[in-house]
Protein backbone atom coordinates (compact mmCIF):
# COMPACT_ATOMS: atom_id res chain seq x y z
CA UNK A 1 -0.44 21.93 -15.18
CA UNK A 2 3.56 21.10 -16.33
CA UNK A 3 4.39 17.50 -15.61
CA UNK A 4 7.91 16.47 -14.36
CA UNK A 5 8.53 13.30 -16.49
CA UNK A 6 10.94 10.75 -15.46
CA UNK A 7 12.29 11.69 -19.43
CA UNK A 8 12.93 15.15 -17.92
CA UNK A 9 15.17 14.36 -15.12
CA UNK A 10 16.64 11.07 -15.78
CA UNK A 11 20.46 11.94 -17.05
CA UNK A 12 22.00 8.64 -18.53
CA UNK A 13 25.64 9.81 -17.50
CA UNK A 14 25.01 11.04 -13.91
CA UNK A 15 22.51 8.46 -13.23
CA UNK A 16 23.96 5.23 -14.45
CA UNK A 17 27.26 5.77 -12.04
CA UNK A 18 24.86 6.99 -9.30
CA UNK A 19 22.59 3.87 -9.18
CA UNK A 20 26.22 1.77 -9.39
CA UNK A 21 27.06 3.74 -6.36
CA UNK A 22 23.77 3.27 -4.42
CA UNK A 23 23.56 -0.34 -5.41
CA UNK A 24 27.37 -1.22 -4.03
CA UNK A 25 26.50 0.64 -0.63
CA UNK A 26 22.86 -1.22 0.05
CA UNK A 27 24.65 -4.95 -0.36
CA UNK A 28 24.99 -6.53 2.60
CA UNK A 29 27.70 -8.95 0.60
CA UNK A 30 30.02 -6.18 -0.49
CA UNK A 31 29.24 -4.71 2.89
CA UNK A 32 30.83 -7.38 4.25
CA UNK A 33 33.69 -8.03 2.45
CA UNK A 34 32.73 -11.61 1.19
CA UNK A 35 32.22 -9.87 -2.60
CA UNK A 36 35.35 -7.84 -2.94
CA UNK A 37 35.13 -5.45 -5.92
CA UNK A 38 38.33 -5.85 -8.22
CA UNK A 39 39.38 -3.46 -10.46
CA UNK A 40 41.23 -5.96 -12.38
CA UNK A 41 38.38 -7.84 -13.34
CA UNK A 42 36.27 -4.49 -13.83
CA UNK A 43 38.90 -3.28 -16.49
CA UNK A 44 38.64 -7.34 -18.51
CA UNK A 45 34.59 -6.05 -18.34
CA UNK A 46 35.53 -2.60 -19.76
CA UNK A 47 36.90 -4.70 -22.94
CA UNK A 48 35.63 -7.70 -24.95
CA UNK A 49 35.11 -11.22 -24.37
CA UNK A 50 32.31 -13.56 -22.66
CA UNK A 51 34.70 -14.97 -20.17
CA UNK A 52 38.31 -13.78 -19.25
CA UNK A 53 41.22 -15.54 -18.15
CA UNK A 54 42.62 -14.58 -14.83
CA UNK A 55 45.86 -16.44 -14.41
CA UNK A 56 47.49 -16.44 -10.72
CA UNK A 57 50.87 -18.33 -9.49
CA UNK A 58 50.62 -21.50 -7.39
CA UNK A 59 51.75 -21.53 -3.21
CA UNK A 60 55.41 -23.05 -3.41
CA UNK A 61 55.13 -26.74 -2.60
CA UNK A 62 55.73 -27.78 0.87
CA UNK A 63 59.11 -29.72 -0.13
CA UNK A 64 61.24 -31.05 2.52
CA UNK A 65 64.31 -28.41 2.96
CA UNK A 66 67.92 -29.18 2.05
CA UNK A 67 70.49 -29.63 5.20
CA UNK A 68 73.03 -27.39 4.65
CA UNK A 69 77.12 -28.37 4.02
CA UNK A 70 80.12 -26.86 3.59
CA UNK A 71 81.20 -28.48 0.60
CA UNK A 72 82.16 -26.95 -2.80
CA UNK A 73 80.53 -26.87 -5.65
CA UNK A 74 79.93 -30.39 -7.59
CA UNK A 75 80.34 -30.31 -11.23
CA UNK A 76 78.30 -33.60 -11.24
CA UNK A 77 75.32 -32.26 -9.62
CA UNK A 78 74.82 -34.58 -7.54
CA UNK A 79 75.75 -32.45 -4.02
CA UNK A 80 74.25 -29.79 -5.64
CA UNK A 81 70.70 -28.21 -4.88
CA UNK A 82 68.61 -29.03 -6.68
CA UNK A 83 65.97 -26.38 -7.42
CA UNK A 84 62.34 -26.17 -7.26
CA UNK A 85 60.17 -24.54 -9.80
CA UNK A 86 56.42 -22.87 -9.53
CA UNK A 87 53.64 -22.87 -11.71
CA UNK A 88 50.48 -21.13 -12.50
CA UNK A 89 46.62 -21.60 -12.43
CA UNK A 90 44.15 -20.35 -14.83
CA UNK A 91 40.52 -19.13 -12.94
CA UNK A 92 38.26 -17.89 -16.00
CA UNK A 93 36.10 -15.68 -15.03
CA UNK A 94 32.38 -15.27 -16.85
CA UNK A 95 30.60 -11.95 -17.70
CA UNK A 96 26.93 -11.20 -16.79
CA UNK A 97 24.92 -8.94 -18.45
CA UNK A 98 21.61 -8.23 -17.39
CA UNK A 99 18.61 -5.47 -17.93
CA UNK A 100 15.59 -4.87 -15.77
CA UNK A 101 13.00 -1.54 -17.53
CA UNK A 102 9.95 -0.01 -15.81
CA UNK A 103 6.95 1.86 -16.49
CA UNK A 104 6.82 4.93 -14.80
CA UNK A 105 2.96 5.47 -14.89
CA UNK A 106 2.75 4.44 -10.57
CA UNK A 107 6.29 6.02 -10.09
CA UNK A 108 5.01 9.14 -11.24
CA UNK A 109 2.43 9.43 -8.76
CA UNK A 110 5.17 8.90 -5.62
CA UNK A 111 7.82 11.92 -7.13
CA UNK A 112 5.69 14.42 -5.75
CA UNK A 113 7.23 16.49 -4.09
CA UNK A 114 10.75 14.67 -3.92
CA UNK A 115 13.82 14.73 -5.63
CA UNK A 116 12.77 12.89 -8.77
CA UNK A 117 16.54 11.44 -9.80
CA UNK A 118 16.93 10.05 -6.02
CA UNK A 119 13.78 8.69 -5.81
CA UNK A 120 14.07 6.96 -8.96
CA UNK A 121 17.92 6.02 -8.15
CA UNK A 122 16.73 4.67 -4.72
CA UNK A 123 14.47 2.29 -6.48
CA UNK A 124 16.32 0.82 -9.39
CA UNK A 125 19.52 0.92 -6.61
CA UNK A 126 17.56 -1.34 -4.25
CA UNK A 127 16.34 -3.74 -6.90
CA UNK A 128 20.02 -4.45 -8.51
CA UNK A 129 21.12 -5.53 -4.46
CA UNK A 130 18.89 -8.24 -4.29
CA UNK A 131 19.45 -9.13 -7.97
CA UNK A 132 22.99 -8.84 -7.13
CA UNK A 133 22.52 -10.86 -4.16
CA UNK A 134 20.57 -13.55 -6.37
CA UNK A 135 23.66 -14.14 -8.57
CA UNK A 136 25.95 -14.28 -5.89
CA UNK A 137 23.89 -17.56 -4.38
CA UNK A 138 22.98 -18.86 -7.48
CA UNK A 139 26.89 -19.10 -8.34
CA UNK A 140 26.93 -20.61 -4.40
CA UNK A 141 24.50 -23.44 -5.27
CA UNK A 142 26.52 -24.52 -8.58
CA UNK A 143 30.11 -24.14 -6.80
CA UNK A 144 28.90 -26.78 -4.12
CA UNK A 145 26.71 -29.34 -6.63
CA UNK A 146 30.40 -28.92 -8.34
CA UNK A 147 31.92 -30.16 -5.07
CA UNK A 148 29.27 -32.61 -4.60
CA UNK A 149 30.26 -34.62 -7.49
CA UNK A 150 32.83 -36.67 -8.23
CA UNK A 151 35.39 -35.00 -9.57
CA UNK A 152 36.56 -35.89 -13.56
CA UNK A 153 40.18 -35.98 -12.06
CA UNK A 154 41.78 -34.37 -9.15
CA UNK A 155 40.51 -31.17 -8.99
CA UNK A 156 38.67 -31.98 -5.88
CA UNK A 157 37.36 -34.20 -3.31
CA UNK A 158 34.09 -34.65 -3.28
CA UNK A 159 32.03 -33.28 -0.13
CA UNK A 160 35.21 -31.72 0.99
CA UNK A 161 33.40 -27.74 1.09
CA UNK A 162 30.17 -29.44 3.29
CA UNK A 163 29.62 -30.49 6.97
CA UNK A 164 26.37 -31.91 6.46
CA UNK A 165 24.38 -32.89 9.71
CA UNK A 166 20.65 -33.04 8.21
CA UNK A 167 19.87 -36.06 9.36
CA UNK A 168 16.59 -38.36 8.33
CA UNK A 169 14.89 -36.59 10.20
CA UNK A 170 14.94 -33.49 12.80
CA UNK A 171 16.45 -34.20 16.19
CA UNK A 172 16.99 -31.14 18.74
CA UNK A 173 20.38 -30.56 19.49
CA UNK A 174 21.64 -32.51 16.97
CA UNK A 175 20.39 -31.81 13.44
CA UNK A 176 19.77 -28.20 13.77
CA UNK A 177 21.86 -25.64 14.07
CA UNK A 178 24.42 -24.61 16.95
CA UNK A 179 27.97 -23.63 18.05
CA UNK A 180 28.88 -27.50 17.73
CA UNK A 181 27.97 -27.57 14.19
CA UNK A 182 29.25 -24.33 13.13
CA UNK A 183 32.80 -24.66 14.59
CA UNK A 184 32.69 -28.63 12.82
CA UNK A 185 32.03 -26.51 9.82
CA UNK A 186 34.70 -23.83 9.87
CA UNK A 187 36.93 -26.75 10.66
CA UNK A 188 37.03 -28.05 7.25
CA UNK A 189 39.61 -25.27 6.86
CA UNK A 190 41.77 -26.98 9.16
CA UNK A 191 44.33 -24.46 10.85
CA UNK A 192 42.89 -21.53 8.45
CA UNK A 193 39.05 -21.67 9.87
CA UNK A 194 39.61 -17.92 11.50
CA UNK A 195 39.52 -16.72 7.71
CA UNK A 196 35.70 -17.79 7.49
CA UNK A 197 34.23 -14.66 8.89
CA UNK A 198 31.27 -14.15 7.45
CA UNK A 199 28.17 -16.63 7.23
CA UNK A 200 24.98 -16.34 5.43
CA UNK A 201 21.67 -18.19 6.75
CA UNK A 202 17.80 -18.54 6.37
CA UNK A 203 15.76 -16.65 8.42
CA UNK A 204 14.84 -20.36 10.27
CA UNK A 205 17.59 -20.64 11.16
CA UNK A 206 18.69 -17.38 12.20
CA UNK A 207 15.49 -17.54 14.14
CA UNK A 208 17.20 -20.48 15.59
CA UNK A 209 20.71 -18.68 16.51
CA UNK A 210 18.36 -16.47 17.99
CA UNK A 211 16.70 -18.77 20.42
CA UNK A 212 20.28 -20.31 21.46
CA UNK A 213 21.36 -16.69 22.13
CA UNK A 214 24.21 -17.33 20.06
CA UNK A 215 23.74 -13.82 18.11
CA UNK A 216 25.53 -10.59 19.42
CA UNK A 217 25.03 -7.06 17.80
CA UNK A 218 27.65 -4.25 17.33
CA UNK A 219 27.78 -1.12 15.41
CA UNK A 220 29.29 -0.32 12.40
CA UNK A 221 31.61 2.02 11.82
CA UNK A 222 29.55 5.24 11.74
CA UNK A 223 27.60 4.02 14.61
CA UNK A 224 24.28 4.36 11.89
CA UNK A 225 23.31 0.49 12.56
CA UNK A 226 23.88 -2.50 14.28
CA UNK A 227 25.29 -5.94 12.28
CA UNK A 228 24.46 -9.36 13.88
CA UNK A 229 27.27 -11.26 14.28
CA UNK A 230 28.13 -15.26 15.66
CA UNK A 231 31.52 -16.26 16.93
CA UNK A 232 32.87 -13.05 15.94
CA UNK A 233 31.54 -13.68 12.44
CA UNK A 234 29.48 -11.57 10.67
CA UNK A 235 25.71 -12.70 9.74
CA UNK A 236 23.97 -11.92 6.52
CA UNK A 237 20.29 -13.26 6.53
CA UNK A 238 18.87 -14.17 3.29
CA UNK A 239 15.92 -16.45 2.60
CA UNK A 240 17.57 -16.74 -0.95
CA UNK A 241 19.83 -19.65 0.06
CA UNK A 242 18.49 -23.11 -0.86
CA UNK A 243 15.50 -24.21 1.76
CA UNK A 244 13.14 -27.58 1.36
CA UNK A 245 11.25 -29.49 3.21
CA UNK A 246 12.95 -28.18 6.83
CA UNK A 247 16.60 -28.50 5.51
CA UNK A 248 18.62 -25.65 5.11
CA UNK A 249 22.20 -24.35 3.54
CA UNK A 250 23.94 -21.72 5.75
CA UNK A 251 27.52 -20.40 3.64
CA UNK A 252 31.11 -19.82 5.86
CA UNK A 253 32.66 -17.36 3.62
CA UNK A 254 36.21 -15.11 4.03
CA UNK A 255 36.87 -11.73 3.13
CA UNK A 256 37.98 -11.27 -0.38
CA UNK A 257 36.24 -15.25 -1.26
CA UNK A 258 34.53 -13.79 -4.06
CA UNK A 259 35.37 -10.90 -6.63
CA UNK A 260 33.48 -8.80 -7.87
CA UNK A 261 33.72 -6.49 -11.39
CA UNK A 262 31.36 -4.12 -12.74
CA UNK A 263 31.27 -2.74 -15.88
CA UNK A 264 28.70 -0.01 -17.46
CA UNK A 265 27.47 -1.40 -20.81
CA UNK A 266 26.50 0.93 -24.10
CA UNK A 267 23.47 2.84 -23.50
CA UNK A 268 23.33 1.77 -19.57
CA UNK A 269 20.44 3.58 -19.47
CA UNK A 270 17.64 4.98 -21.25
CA UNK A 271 14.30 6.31 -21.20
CA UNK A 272 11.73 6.32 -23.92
CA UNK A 273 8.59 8.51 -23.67
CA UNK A 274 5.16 6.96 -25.25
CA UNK A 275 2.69 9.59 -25.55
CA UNK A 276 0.02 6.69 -27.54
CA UNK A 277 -0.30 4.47 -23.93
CA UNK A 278 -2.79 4.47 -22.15
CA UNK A 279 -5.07 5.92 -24.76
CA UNK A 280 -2.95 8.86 -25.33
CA UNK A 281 -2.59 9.66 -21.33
CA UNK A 282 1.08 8.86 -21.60
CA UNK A 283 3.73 6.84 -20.58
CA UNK A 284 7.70 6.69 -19.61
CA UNK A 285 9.50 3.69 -19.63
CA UNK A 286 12.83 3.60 -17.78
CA UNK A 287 16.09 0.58 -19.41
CA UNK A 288 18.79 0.06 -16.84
CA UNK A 289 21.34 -2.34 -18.11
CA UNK A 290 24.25 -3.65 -15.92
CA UNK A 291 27.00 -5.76 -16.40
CA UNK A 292 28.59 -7.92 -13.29
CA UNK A 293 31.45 -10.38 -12.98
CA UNK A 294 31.17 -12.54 -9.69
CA UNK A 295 34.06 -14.75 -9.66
CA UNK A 296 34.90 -17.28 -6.86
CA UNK A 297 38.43 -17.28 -6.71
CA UNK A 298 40.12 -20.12 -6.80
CA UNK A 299 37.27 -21.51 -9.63
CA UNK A 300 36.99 -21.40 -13.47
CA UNK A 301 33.66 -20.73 -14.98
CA UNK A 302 33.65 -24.07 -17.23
CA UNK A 303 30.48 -23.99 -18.91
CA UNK A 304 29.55 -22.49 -22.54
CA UNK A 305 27.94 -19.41 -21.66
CA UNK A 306 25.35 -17.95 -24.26
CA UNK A 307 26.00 -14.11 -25.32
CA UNK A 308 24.57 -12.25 -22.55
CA UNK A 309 26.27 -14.88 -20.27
CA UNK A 310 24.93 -17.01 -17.80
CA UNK A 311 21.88 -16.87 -16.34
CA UNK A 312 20.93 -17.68 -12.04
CA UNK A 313 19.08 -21.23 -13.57
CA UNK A 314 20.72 -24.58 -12.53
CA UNK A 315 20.14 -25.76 -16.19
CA UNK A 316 23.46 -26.84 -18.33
CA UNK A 317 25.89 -23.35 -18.35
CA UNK A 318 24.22 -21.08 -15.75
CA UNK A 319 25.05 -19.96 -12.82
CA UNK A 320 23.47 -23.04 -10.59
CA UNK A 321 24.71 -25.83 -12.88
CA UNK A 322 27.36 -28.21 -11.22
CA UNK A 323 28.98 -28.28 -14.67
CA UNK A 324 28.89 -25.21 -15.04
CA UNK A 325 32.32 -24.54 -12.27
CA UNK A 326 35.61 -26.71 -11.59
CA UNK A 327 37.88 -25.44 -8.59
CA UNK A 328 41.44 -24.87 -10.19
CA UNK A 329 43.09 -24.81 -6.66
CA UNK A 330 44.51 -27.27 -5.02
CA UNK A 331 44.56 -27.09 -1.75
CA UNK A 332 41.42 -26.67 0.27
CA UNK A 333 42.39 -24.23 2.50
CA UNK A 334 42.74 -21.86 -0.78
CA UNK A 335 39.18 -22.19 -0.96
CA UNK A 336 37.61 -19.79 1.41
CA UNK A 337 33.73 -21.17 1.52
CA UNK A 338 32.24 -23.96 3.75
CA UNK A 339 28.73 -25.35 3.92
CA UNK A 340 26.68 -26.19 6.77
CA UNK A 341 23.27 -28.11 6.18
CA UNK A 342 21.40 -28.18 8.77
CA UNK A 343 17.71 -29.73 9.64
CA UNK A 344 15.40 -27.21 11.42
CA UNK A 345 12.12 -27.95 13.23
């Protein structure tokens, strides 16, 4: 009996953009708009480097105006306007590149009878949006232990991303979560809070929007689903954000907060057949490689980042280190993420 081997089907150059594809369409973050995909920062990918500059011009300074006169012009200056000048920050941005490979001795088995490149796509397309997603909050946790810090000059003030209401201990109505909370969360934005419209909790404590019937469902766009949403805000539930001992981290983000490049690395993938395993009954092994940029704007990457780049550890240089980020600007309203911890019962 012929075999179909995943060797057999598996095209590098259709597959590799067709997982890419799959992958961006099953995120709930770039769903949402929170992870923006640039194509600035995918063509900085598409060249060298370990981490790129991305240089963008400051807001003008809110200086006091100049009254108006009709006098003429003064050679001295001194009745003169006087005028203002701009300047420029410089985000850096960090490249990740990452591989996952599989044996396809089970896979084989479920192909039956199935398109074996969608099948296949499906699976190595679902794993890359949680590892995707994994990145994305591991970046999250070293942003705020950043912000938790004392900052080594101005950059920041410390705690100034956070409403923290945890408590010493759980009190209903007080240290959980709830309307109250959220809003005193958002409002850490000041007069911009209506640009954090997306938030990302536990399951607890969605659990616990639940109960306070705080959560209202629409449809998407096609009509195909229906997306929870709080306030108006859209809600991503993820037991991936940091959890212990009954307290919990829920993230406000905006639209556009993060950006996201992708890149397709040499050899992206590959498949290697090895007819010796399993005492000569065969073997196919499947290499997907990807490479991701996940930039908070308004942040540098500040850490020394080994060759394949950062890793989702909180260790010195990876993704979940507090050293491992410094916001670059100034204001906090430019900084479209908030914090909410929260104590649950």
């Amino acid at each position: 009996m012929a075999i179909t081997a995943v060797t057999n089907v598996i095209v590098p150059s259709i597959f590799t953009p067709y997982s890419q594809q799959l992958t961006e369409e099953k995120s709930r973050l770039i769903q949402s708009g929170a992870l923006a995909r640039d194509a600035g920062i995918d063509a900085l990918l598409a060249g060298g480097g370990l981490t790129f500059n991305v240089p963008s011009w400051k807001d003008l300074a809110n200086d006091v105006e100049n009254v108006s006169t009709d006098t003429e012009y003064d050679y001295s200056g001194t009745n003169n306007s006087a005028p203002k000048n701009t300047s420029a920050s410089q985000e850096v941005a960090v490249r990740l590149s990452r591989n996952q490979s599989w044996s396809t001795a089970d896979l084989a088995g479920s192909l039956a009878g199935s398109d074996p490149m969608n099948s296949i796509a499906q699976r190595v397309s679902d794993y890359w949006a949680r590892r995707l997603q994994a990145a994305f909050l591991a970046t999250l946790v070293g942003i705020f232990a950043d912000n938790d810090a004392a900052p080594s000059g101005s950059e920041h003030v410390a705690g100034d991303l956070t409403s923290d209401i945890k408590g010493s201990s759980y009190s209903a109505g007080v240290t959980d979560f709830s309307a109250e909370a959220f809003i005193n969360a958002t409002v850490l934005m000041g007069d911009s809070m209506e640009q954090l419209g997306i938030v990302m909790v536990h399951s607890v404590v969605y659990a616990r929007m639940q109960k306070n019937n705080l959560i209202d469902f629409i449809p998407d766009s096609m009509g195909k689903v229906v997306i929870p949403t709080f306030l108006g805000r859209q809600v991503i539930v993820d037991d991936g954000v940091p959890a212990s001992a009954g307290v919990y981290q829920s993230f406000l983000f905006g639209a556009g907060a993060f950006r996201l490049g992708v890149g397709t690395p040499p050899n992206a993938t590959e498949t290697e057949r090895r007819p010796e395993a399993g005492n000569g009954g065969g073997e196919d092994i499947l290499f997907n490689r990807v490479e991701w940029c996940i930039h908070p704007v308004g942040m540098k990457y500040a850490g020394t980042a080994p060759n394949g780049g950062p890793s989702n550890a909180t260790s010195t240089n990876n993704l979940g280190a507090a050293g491992s980020w410094q916001r670059v600007f100034p204001e906090r309203k430019q900084i479209h993420i908030a914090r909410l911890i929260t104590r649950e019962s």
